[in-house]
N, C-alpha and C. Protein backbone atom coordinates (compact mmCIF):
# COMPACT_ATOMS: atom_id res chain seq x y z
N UNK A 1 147.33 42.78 99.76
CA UNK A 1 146.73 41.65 99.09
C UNK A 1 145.99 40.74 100.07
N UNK A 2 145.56 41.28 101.21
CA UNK A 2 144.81 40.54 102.18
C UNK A 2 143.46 39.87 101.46
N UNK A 3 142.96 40.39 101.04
CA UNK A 3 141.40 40.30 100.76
C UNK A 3 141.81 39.40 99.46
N UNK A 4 143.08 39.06 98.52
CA UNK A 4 143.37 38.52 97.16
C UNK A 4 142.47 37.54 96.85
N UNK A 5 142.34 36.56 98.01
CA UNK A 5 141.44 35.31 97.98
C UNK A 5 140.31 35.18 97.82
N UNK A 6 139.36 36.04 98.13
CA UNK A 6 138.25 36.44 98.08
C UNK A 6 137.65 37.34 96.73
N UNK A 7 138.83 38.02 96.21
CA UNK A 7 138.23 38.68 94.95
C UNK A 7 138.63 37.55 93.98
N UNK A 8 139.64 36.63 93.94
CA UNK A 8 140.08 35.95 93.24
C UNK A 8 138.87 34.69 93.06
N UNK A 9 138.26 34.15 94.41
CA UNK A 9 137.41 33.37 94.42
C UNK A 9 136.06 33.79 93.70
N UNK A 10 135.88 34.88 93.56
CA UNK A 10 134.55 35.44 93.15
C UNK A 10 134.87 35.71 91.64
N UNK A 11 135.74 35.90 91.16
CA UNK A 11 136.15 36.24 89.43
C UNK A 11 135.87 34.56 88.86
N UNK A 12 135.07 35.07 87.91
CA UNK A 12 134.26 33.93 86.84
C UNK A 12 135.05 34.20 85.42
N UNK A 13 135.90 33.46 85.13
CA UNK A 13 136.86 33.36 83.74
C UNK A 13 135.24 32.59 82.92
N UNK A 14 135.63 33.06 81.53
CA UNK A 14 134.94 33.12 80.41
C UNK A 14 135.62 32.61 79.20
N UNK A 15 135.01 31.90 78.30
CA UNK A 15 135.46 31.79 76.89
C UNK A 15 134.50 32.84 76.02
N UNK A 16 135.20 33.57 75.03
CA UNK A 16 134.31 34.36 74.27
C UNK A 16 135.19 34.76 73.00
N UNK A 17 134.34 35.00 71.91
CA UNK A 17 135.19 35.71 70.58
C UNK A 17 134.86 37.38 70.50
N UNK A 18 136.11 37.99 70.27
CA UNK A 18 135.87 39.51 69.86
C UNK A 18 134.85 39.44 68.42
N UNK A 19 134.47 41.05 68.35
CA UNK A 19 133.68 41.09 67.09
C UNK A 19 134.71 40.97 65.59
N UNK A 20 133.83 40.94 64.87
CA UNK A 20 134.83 40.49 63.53
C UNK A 20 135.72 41.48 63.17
N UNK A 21 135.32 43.19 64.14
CA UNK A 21 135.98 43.93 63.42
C UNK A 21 137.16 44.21 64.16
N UNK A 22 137.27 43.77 65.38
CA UNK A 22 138.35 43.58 66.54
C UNK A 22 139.45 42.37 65.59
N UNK A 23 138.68 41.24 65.92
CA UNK A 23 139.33 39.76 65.65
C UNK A 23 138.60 39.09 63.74
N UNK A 24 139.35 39.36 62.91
CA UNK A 24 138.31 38.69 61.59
C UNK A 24 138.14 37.34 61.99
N UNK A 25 139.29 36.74 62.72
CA UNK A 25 139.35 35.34 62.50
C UNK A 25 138.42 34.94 63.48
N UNK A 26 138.07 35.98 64.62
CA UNK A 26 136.96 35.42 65.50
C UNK A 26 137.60 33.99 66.33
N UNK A 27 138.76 33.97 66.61
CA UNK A 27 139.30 33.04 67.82
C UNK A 27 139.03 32.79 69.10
N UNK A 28 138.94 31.84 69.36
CA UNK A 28 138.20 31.71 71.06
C UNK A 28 138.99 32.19 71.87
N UNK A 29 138.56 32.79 72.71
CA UNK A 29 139.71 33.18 74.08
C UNK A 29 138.95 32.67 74.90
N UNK A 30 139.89 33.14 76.30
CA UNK A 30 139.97 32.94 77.84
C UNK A 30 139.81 34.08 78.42
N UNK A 31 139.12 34.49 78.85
CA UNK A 31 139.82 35.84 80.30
C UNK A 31 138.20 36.29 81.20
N UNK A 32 138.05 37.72 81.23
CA UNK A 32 137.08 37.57 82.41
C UNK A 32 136.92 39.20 81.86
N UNK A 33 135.41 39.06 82.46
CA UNK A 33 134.56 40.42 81.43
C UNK A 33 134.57 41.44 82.49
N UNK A 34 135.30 42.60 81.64
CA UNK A 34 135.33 43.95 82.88
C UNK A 34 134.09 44.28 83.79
N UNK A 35 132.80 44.14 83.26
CA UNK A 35 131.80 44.85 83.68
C UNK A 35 131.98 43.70 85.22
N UNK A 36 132.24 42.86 84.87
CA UNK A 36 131.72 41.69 86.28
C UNK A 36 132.78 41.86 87.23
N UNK A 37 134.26 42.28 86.40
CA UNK A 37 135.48 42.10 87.84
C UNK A 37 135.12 43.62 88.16
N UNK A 38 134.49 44.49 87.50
CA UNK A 38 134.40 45.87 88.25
C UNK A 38 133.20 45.72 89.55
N UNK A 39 132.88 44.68 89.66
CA UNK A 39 132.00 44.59 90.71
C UNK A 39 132.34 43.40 91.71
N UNK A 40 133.50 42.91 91.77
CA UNK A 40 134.37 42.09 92.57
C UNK A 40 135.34 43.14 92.81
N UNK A 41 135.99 44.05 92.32
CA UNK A 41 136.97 44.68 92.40
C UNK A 41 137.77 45.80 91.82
N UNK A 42 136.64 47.00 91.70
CA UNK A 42 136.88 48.26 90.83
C UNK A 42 138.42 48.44 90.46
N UNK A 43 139.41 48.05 91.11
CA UNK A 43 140.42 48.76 90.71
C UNK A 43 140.89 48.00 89.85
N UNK A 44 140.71 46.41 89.35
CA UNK A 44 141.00 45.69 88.75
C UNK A 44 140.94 46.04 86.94
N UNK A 45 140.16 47.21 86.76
CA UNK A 45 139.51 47.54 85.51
C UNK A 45 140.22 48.73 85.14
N UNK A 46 140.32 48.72 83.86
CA UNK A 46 140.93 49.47 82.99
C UNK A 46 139.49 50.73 82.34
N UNK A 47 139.34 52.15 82.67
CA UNK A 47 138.15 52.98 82.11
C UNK A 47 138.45 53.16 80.70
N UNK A 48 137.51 53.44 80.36
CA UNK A 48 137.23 54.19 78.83
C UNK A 48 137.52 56.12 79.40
N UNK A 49 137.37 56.63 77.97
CA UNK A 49 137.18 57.80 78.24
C UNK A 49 135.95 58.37 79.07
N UNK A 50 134.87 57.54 79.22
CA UNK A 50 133.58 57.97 79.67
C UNK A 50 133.69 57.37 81.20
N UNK A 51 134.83 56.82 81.27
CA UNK A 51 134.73 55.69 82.91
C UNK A 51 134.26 54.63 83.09
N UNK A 52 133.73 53.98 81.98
CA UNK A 52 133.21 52.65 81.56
C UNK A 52 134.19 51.79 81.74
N UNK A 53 133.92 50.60 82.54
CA UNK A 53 134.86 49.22 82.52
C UNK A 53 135.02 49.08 80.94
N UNK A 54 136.58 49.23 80.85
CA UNK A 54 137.20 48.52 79.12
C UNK A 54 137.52 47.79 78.59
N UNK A 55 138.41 47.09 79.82
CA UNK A 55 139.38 46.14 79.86
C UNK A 55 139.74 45.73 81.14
N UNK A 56 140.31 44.48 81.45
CA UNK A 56 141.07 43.93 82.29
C UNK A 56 142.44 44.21 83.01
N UNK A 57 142.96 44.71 84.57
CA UNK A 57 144.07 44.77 84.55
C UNK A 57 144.81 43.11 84.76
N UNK A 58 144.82 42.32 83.80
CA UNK A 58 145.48 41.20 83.74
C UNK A 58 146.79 41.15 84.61
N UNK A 59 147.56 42.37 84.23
CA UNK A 59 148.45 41.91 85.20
C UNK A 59 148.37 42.23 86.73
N UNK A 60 147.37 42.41 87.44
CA UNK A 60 147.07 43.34 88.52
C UNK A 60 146.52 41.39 89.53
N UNK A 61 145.61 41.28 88.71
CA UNK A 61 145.05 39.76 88.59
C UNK A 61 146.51 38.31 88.51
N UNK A 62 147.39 38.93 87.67
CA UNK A 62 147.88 37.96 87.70
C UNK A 62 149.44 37.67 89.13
N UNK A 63 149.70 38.96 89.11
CA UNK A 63 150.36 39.50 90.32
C UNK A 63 149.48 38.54 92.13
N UNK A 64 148.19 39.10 91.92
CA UNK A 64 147.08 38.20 93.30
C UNK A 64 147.27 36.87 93.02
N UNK A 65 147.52 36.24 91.46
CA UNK A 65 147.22 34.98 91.88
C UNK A 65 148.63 34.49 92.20
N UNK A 66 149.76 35.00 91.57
CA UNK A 66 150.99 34.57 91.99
C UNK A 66 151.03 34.45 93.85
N UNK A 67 150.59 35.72 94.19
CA UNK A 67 150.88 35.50 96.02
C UNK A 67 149.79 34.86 96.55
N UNK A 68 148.65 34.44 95.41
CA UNK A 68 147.65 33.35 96.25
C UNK A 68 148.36 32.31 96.48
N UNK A 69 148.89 31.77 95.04
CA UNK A 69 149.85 30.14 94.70
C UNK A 69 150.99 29.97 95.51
N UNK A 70 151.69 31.55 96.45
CA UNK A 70 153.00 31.23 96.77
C UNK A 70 152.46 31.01 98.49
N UNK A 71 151.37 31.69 99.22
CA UNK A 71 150.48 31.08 100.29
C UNK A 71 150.20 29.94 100.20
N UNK A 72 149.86 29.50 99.26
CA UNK A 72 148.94 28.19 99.55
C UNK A 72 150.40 27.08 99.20
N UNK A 73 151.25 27.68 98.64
CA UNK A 73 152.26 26.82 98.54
C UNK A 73 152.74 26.42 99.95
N UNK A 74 153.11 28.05 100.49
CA UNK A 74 153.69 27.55 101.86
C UNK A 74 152.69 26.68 102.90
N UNK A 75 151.47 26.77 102.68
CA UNK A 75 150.76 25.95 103.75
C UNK A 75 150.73 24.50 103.12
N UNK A 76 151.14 24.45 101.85
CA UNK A 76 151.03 22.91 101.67
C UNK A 76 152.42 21.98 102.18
N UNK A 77 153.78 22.78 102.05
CA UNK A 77 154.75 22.44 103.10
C UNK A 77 154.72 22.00 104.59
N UNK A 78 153.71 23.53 105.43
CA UNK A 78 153.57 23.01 106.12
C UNK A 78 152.72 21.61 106.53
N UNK A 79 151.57 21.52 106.10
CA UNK A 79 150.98 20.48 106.24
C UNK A 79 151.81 19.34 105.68
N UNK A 80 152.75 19.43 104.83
CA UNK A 80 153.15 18.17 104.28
C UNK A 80 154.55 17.46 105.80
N UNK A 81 154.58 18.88 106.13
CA UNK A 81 155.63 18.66 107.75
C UNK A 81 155.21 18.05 108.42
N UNK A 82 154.12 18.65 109.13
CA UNK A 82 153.04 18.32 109.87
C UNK A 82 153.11 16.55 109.46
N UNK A 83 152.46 16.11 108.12
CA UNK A 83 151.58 14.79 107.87
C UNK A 83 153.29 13.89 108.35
N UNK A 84 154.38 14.31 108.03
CA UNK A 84 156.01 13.32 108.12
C UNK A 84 155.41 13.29 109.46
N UNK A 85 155.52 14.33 110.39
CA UNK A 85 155.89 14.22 112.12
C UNK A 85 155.02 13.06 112.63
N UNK A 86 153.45 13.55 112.43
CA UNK A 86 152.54 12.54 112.08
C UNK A 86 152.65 11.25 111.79
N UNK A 87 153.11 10.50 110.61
CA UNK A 87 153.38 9.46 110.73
C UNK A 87 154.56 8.97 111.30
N UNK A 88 155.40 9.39 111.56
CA UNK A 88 156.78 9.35 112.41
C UNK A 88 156.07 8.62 113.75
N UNK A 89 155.28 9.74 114.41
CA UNK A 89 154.72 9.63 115.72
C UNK A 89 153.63 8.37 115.73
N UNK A 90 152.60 7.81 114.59
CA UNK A 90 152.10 6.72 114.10
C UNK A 90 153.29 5.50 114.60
N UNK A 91 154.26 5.83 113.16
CA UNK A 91 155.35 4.37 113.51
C UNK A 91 155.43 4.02 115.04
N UNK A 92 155.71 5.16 115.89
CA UNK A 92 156.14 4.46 116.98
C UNK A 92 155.31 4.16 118.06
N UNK A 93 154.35 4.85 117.67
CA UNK A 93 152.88 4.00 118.46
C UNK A 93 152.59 2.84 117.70
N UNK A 94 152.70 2.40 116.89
CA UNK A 94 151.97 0.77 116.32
C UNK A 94 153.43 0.11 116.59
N UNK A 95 155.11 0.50 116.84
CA UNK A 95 155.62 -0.40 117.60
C UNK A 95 155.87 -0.93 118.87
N UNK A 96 154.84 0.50 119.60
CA UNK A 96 155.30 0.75 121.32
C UNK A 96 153.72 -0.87 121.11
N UNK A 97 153.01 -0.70 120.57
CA UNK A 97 151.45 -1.35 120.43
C UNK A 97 151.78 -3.16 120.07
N UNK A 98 152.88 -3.21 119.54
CA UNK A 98 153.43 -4.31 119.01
C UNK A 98 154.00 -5.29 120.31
N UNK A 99 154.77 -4.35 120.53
CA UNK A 99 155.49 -4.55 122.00
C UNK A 99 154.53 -4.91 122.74
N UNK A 100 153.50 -4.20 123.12
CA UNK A 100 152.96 -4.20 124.35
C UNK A 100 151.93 -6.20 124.22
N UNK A 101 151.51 -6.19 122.50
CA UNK A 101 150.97 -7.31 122.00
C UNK A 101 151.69 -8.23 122.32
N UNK A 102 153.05 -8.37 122.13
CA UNK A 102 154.01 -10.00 122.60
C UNK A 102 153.86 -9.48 123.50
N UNK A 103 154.26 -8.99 124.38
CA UNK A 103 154.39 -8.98 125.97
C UNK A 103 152.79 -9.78 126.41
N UNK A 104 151.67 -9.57 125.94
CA UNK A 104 150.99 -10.13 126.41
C UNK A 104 150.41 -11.29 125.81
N UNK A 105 150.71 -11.47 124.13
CA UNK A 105 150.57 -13.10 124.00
C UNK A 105 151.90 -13.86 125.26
N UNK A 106 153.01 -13.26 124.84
CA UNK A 106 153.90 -14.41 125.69
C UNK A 106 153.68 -14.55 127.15
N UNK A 107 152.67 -13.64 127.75
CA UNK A 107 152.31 -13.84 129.47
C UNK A 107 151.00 -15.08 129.10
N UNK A 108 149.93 -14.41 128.12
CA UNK A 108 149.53 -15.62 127.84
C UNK A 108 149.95 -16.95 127.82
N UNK A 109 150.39 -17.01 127.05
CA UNK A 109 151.07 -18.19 126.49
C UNK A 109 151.90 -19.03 127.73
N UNK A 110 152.87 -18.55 128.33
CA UNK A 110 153.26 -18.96 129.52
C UNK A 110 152.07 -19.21 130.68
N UNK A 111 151.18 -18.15 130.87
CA UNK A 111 150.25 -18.91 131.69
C UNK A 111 148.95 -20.31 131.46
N UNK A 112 148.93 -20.16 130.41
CA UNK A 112 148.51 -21.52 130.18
C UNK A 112 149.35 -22.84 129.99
N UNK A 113 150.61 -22.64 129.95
CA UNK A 113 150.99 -24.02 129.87
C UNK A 113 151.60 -24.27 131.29
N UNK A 114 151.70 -23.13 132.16
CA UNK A 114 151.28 -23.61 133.95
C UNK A 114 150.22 -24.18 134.00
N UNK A 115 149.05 -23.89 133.92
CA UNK A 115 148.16 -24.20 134.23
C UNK A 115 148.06 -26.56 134.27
């Protein structure tokens, strides 16, 4: 499933109605037209008897996007690690920065009222 991202990025989902003699009620769907994922990704397609794109392997598709969502899951952990350590390491630079600020109003401050 190396390449998942890339066929997944290139598949164009569709709304469309079957013909009346498929569907009478003619209901809208969702999904994605064989002729186009057979050219993102031949194996994705279901043949006719003649070898004609027929159908969709939906679950073939839906299998890629599960291990796209469970990748991108894990990199959003990490980055969400990453962003804690990050501001962790923030806090204690704007208190080391705090510090370093009184230390030098109060040298201020003491040297002018020598003066």
């Amino acid at each position: 499933m190396d390449k998942a991202s890339e066929a997944l990025l290139a598949l164009k989902p569709v709304t469309f109605r079957y013909k009346k003699e498929i569907d009478p009620a003619r209901t809208s769907q969702c999904g994605l037209v064989a002729e186009d994922v057979e050219k993102v990704n031949p194996d994705l397609v279901i043949r006719d008897k003649e070898g004609k794109p027929y159908s969709v392997r939906y679950d073939q598709v839906n299998a890629m996007l599960l291990s796209e969502f469970l990748k991108a899951h894990r990199n959003m952990e990490e980055q969400q690690r990453q962003i804690e350590l990050l501001t962790a390491q923030l806090r204690k630079q704007s208190a080391a920065i705090q510090k370093v600020s009184d230390q030098l109003e109060t040298r201020t401050a003491t040297s002018l009222a020598v003066k």
